[in-house]
C-alpha atoms as a PDB file:
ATOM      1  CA  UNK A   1      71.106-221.443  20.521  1.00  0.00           C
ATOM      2  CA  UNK A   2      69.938-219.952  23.762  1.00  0.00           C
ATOM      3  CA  UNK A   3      72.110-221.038  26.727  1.00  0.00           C
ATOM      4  CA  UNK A   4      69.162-221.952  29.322  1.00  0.00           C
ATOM      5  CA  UNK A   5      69.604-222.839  33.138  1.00  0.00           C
ATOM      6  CA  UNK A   6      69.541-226.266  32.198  1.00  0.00           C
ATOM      7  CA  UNK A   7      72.091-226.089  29.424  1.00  0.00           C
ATOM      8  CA  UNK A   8      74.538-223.932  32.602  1.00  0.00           C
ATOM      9  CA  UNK A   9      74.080-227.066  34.855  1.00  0.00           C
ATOM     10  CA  UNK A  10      74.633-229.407  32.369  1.00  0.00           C
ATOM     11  CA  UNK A  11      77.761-227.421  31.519  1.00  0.00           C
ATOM     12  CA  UNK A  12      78.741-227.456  35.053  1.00  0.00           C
ATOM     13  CA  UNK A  13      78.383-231.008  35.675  1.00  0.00           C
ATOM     14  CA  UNK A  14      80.214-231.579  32.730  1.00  0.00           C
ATOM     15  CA  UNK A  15      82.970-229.754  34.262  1.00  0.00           C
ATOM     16  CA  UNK A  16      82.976-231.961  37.104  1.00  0.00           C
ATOM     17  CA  UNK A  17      82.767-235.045  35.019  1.00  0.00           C
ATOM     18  CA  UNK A  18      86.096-233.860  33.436  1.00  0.00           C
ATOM     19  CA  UNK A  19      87.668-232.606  36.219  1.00  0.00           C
ATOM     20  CA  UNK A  20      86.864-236.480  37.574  1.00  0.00           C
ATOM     21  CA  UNK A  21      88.311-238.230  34.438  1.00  0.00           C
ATOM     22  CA  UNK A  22      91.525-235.721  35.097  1.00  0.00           C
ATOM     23  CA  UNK A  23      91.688-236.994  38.659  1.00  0.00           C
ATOM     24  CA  UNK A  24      91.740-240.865  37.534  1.00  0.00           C
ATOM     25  CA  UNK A  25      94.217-240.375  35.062  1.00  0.00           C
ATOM     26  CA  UNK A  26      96.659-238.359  37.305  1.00  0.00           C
ATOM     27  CA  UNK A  27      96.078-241.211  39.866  1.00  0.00           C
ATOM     28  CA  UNK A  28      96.983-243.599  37.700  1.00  0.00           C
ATOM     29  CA  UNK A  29     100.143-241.943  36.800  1.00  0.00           C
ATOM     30  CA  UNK A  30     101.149-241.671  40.080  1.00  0.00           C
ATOM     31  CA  UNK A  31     100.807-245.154  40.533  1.00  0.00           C
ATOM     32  CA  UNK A  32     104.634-246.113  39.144  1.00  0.00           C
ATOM     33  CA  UNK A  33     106.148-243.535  40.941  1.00  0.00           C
ATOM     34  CA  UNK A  34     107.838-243.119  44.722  1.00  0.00           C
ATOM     35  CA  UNK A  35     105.608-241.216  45.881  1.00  0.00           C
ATOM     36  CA  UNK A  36     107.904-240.668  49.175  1.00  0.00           C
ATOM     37  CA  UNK A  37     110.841-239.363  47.211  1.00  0.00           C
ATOM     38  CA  UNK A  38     108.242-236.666  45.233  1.00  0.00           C
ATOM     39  CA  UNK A  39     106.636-235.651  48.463  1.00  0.00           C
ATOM     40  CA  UNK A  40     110.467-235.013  49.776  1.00  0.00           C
ATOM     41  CA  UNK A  41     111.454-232.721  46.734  1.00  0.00           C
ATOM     42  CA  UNK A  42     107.729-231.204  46.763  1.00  0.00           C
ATOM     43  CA  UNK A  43     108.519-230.179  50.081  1.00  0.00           C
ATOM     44  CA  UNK A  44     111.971-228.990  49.744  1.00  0.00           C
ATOM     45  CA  UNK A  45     110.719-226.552  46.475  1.00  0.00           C
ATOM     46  CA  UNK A  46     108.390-225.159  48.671  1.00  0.00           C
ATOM     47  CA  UNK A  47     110.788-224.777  51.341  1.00  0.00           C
ATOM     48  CA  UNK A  48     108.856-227.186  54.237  1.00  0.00           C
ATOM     49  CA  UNK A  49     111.177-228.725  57.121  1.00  0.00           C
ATOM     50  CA  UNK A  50     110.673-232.251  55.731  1.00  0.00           C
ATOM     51  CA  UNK A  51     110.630-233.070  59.470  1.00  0.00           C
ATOM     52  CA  UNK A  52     107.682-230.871  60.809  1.00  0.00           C
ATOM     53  CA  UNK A  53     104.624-232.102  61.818  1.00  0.00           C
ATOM     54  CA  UNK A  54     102.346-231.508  59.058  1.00  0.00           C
ATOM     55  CA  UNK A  55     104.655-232.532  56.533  1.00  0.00           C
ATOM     56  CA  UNK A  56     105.488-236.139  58.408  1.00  0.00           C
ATOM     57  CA  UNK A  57     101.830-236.306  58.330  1.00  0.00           C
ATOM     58  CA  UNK A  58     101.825-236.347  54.647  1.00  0.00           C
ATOM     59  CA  UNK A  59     104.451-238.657  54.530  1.00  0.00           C
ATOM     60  CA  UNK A  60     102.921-240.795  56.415  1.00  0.00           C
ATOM     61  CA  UNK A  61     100.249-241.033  54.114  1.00  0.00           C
ATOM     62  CA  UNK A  62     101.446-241.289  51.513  1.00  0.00           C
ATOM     63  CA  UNK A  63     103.563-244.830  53.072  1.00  0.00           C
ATOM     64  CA  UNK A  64     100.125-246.169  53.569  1.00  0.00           C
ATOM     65  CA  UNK A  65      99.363-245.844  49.907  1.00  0.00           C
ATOM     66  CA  UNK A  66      99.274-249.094  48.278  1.00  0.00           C
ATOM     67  CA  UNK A  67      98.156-250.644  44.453  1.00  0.00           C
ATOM     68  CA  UNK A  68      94.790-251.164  45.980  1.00  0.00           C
ATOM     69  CA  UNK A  69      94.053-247.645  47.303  1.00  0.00           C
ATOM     70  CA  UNK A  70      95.260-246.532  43.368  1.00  0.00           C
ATOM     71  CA  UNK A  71      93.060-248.862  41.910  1.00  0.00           C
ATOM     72  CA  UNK A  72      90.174-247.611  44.052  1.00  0.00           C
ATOM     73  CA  UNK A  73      90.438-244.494  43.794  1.00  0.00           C
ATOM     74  CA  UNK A  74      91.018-244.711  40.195  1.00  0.00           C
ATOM     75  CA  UNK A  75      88.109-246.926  39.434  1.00  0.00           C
ATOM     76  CA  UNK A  76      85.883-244.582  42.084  1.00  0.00           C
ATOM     77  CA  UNK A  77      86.781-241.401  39.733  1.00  0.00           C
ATOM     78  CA  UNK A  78      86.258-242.883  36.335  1.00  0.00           C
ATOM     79  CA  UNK A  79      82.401-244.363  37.828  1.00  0.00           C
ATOM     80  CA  UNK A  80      81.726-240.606  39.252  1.00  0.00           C
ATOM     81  CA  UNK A  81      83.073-238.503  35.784  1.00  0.00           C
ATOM     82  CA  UNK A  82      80.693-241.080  33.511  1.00  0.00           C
ATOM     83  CA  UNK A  83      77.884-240.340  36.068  1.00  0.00           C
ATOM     84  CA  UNK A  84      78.551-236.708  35.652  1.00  0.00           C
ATOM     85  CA  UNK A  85      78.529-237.092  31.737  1.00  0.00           C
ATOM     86  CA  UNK A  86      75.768-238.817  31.361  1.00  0.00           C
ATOM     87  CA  UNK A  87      74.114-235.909  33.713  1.00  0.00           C
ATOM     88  CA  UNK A  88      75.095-233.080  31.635  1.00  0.00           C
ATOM     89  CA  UNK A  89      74.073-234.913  27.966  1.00  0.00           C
ATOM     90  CA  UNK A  90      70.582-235.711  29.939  1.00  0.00           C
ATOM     91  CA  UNK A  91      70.628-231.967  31.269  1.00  0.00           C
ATOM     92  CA  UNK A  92      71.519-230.506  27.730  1.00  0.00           C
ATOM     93  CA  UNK A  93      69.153-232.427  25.655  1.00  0.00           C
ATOM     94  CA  UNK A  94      66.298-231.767  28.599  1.00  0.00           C
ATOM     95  CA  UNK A  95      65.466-235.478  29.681  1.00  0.00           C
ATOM     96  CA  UNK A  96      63.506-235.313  32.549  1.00  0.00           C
ATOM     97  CA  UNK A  97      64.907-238.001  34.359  1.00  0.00           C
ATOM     98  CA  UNK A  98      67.900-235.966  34.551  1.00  0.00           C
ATOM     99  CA  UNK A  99      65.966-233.035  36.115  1.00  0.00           C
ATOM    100  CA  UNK A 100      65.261-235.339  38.935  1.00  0.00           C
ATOM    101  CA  UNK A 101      68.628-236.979  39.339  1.00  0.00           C
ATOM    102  CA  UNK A 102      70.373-233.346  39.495  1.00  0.00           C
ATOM    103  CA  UNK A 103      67.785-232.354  42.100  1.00  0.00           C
ATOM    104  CA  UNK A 104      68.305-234.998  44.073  1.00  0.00           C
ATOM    105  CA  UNK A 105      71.802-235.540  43.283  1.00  0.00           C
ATOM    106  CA  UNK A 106      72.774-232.295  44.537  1.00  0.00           C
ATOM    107  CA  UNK A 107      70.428-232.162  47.486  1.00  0.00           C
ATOM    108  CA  UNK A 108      71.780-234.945  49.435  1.00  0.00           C
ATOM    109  CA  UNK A 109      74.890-232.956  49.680  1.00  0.00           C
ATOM    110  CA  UNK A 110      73.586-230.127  50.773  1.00  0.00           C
ATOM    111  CA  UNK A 111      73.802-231.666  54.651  1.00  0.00           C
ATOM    112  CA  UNK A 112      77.654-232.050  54.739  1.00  0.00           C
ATOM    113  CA  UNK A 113      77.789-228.485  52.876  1.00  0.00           C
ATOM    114  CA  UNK A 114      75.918-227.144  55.797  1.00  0.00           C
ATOM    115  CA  UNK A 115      78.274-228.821  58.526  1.00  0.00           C
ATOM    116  CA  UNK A 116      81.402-227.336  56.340  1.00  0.00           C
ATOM    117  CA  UNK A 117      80.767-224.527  56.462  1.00  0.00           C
ATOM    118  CA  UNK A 118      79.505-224.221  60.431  1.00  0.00           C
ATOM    119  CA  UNK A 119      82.565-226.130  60.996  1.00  0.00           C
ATOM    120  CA  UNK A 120      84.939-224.100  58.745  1.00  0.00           C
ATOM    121  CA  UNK A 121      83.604-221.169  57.236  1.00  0.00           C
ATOM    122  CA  UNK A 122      85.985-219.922  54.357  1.00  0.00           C
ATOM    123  CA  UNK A 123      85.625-218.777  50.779  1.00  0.00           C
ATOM    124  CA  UNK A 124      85.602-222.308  49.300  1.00  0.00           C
ATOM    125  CA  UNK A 125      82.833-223.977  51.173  1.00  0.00           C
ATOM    126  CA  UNK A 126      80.808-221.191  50.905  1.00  0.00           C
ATOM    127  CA  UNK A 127      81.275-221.455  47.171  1.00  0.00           C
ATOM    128  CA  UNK A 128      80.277-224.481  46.790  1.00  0.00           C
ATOM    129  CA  UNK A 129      77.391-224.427  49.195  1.00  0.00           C
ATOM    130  CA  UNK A 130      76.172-221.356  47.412  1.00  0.00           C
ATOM    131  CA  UNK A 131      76.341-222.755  43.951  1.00  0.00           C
ATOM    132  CA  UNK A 132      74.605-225.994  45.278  1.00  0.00           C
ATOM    133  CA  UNK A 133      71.997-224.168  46.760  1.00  0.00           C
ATOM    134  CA  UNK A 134      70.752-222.199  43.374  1.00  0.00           C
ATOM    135  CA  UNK A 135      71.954-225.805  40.966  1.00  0.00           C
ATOM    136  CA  UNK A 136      68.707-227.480  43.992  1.00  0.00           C
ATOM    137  CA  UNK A 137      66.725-224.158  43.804  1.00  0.00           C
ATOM    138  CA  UNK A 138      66.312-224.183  40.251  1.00  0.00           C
ATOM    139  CA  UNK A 139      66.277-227.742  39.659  1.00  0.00           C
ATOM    140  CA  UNK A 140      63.229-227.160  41.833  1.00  0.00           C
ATOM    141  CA  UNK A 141      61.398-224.755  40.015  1.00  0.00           C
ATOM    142  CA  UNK A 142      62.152-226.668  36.976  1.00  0.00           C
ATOM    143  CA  UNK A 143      60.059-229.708  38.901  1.00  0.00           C
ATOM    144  CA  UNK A 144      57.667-227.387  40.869  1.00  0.00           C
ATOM    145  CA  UNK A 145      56.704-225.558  37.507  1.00  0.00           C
ATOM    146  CA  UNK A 146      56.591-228.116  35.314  1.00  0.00           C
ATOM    147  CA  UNK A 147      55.344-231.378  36.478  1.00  0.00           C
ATOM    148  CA  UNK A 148      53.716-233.181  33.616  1.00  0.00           C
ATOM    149  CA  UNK A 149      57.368-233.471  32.302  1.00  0.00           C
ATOM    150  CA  UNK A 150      56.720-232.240  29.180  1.00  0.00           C
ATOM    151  CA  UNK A 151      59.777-231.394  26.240  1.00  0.00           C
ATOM    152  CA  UNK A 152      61.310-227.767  28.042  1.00  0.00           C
ATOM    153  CA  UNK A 153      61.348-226.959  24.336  1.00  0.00           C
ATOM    154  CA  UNK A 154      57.658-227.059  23.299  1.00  0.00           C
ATOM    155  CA  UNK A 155      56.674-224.480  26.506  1.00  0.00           C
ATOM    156  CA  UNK A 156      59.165-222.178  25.503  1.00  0.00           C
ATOM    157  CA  UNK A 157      57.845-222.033  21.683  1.00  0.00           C
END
């Protein structure tokens, strides 16, 4: 089987997708626990005065936390990890509408990419703006080249 650009992205987004699911099922974990009390011993294994500034911030936030917030966030995960599925087994088998919804999927964050890294340049955001940038690029060319829509499979025979 040759691993295409398309079959990459789709293995990318399907990376996100899980990485998504893994995020709504540690959430709702956490939901039973004291959070407050964790924080505390988190902080004291990595040797933070509980009562500095940054670390009261977290506190703090943690306080505000309440079943709702899990719920959302839980919910919010689980809706972004299908969409991310359903990307990469559009992506993989070559569905066109796919093409279109990674192009335009990963476009519109492209923006707040941009203002992250003006804002805060560091090895992360430019990561992540970088592998945006060729995901749209490509995704582009796939459009630009090809825009009957027909099977990727029957051109490349």
């Amino acid at each position: 089987m040759k691993f295409s650009g398309l079959k990459t992205i789709a293995f990318l987004e399907a990376l996100k997708g899980a990485a998504a699911l893994l995020l709504a099922i540690s959430i709702h974990i956490l939901e039973g626990v004291n959070l407050h009390a964790e924080v505390l011993n988190l902080l004291g294994i990595v040797h933070w005065n509980a009562g500095g500034h940054y670390a009261q911030m977290l506190l703090h936030a943690v306080d505000g936390l309440n079943h709702s917030s899990f719920t959302l966030v839980t919910v919010v995960a689980v809706f972004y990890a299908l969409v991310r599925f359903v990307e990469a087994y559009g992506l993989w088998h070559e569905m066109r509408w796919t093409e279109w919804f990674a192009f335009l999927s990963g476009a519109v964050y492209l923006p707040f990419e941009f203002y992250e890294i003006i804002k805060d340049p560091n090895l992360v955001t430019g990561a992540v703006l970088s592998i945006n940038l060729i995901v749209v690029a490509y995704m582009y060319t796939i459009l630009k080249k090809h825009p009957d829509g027909k099977n990727h499979r029957l051109r490349e025979q």
